[in-house]
C-alpha atoms as a PDB file:
ATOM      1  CA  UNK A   1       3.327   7.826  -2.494  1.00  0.00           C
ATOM      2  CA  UNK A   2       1.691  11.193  -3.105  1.00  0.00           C
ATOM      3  CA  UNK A   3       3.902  13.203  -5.699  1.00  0.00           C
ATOM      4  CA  UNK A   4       4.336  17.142  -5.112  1.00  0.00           C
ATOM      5  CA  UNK A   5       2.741  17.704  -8.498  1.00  0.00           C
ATOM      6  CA  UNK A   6      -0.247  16.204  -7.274  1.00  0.00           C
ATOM      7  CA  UNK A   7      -0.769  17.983  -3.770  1.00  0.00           C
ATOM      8  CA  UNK A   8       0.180  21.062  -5.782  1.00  0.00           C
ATOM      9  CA  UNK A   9      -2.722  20.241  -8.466  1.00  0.00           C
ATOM     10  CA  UNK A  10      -4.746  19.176  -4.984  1.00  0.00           C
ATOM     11  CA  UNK A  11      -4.052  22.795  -3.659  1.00  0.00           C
ATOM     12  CA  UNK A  12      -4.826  24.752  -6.897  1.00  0.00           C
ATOM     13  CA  UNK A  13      -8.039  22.839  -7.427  1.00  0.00           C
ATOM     14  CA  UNK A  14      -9.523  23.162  -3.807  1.00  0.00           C
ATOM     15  CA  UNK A  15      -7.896  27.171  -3.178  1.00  0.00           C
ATOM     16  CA  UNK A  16      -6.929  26.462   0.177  1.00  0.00           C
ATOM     17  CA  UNK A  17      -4.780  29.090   2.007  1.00  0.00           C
ATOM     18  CA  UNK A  18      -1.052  28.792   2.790  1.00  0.00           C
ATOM     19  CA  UNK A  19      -1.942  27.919   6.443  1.00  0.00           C
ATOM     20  CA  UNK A  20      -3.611  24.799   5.560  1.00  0.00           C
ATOM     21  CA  UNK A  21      -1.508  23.494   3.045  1.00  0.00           C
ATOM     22  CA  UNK A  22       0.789  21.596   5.593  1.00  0.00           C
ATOM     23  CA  UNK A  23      -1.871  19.958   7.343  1.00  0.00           C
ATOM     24  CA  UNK A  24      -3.454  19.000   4.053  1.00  0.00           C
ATOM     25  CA  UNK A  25      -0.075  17.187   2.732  1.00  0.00           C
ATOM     26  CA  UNK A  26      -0.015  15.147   5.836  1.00  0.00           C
ATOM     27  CA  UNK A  27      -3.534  14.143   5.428  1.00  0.00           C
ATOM     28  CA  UNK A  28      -3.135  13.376   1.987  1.00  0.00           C
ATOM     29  CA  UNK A  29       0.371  11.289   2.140  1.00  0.00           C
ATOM     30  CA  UNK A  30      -1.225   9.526   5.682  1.00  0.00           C
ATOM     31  CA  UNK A  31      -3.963   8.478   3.198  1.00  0.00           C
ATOM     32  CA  UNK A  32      -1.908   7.531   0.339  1.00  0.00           C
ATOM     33  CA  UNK A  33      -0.333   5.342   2.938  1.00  0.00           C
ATOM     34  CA  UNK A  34      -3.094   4.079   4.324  1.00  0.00           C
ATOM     35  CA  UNK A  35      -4.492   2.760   1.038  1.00  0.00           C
ATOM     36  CA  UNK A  36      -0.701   1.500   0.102  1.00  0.00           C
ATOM     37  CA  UNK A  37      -1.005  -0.802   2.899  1.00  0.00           C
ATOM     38  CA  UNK A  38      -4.954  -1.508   2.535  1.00  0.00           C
ATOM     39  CA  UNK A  39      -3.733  -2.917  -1.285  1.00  0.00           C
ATOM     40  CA  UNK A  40      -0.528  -4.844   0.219  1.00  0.00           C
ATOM     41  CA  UNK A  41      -3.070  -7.606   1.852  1.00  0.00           C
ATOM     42  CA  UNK A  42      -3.055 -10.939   0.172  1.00  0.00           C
ATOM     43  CA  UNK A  43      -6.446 -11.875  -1.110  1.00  0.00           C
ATOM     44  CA  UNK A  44      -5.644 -14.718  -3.490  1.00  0.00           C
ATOM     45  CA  UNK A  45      -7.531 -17.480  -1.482  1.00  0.00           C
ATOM     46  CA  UNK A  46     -10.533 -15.438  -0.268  1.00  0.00           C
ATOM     47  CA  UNK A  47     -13.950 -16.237  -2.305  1.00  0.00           C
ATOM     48  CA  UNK A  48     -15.376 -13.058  -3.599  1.00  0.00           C
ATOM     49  CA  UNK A  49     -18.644 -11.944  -1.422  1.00  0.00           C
ATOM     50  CA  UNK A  50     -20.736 -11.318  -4.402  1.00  0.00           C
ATOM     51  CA  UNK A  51     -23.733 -10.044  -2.287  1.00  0.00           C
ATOM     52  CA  UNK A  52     -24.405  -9.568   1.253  1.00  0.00           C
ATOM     53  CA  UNK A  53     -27.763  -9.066   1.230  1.00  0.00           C
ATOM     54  CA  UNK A  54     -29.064 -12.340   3.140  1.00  0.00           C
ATOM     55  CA  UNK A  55     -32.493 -12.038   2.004  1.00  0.00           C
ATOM     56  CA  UNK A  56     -34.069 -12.181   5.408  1.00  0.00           C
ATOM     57  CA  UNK A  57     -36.391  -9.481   6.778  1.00  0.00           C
ATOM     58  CA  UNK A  58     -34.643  -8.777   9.850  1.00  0.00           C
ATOM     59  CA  UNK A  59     -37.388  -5.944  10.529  1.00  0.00           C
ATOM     60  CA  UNK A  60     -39.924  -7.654  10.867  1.00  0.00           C
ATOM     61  CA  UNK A  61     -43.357  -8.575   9.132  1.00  0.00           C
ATOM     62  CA  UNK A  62     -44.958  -5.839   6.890  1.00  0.00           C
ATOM     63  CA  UNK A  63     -48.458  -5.841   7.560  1.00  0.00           C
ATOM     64  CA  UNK A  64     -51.723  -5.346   6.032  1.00  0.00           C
ATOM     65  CA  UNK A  65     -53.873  -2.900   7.258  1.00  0.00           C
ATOM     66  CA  UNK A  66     -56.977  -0.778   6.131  1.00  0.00           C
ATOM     67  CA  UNK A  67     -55.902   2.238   3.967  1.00  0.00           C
ATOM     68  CA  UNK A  68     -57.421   5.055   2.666  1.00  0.00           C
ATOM     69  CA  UNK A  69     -59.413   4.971  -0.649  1.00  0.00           C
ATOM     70  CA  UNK A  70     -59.068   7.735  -3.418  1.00  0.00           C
ATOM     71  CA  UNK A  71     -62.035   9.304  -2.433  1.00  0.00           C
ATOM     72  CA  UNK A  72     -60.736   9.456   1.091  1.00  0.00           C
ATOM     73  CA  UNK A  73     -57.556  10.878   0.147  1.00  0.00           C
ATOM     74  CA  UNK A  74     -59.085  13.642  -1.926  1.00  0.00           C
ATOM     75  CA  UNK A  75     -61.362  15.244   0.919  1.00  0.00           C
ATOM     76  CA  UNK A  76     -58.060  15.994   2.280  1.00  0.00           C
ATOM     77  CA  UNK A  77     -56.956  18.193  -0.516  1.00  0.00           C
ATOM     78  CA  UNK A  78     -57.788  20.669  -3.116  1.00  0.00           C
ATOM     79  CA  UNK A  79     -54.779  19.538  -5.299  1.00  0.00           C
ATOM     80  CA  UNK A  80     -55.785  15.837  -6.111  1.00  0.00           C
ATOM     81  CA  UNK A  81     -56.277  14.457  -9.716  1.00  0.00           C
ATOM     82  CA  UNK A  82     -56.294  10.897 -10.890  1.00  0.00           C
ATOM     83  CA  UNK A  83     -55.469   9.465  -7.441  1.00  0.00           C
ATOM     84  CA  UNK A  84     -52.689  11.791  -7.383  1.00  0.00           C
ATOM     85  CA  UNK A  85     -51.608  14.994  -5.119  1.00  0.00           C
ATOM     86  CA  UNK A  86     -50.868  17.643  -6.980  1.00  0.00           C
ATOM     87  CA  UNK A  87     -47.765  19.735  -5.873  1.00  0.00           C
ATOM     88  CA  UNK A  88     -45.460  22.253  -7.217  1.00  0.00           C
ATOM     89  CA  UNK A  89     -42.766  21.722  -9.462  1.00  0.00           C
ATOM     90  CA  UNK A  90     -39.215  21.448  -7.575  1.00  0.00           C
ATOM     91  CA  UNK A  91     -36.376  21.785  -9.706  1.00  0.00           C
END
């Protein structure tokens, strides 16, 4: 169960207003619930599912097809240098 002390913490941390705090206890106590009974399953004979990734390319085929060369690539642009485009720095 969600303890006052922790929906208080909850409330000082996040500064919401005295309107919302209600709604907000519900949520978080209908959650706390929620994952209370999500942890009460019994999983002791189910095999782990290490990875679900089947390994199948359900996309379909990646193909091959004519690209551009360097020297194509830097008609394009004024800003290309070593097979590279040269753009601004994003921070």
């Amino acid at each position: 169960m969600v303890s006052d002390i922790i929906i208080k913490r909850v409330f000082d941390l996040s500064k919401v207003s005295l309107t919302e705090r209600e709604d907000l206890k519900k949520a978080l106590v209908a959650g706390a619930k929620e994952i209370e009974s999500i942890q009460s399953i019994k999983t002791d004979n189910i095999e782990n599912l290490e990875n679900i990734a089947t390994g199948v390319n359900i996309f379909g085929r990646d193909l091959v097809s004519n690209s551009f060369t360097h020297k194509e690539l830097a008609s394009y642009t004024k800003n290309f240098s070593d097979g590279y485009f040269i753009v601004p720095k994003v921070f």
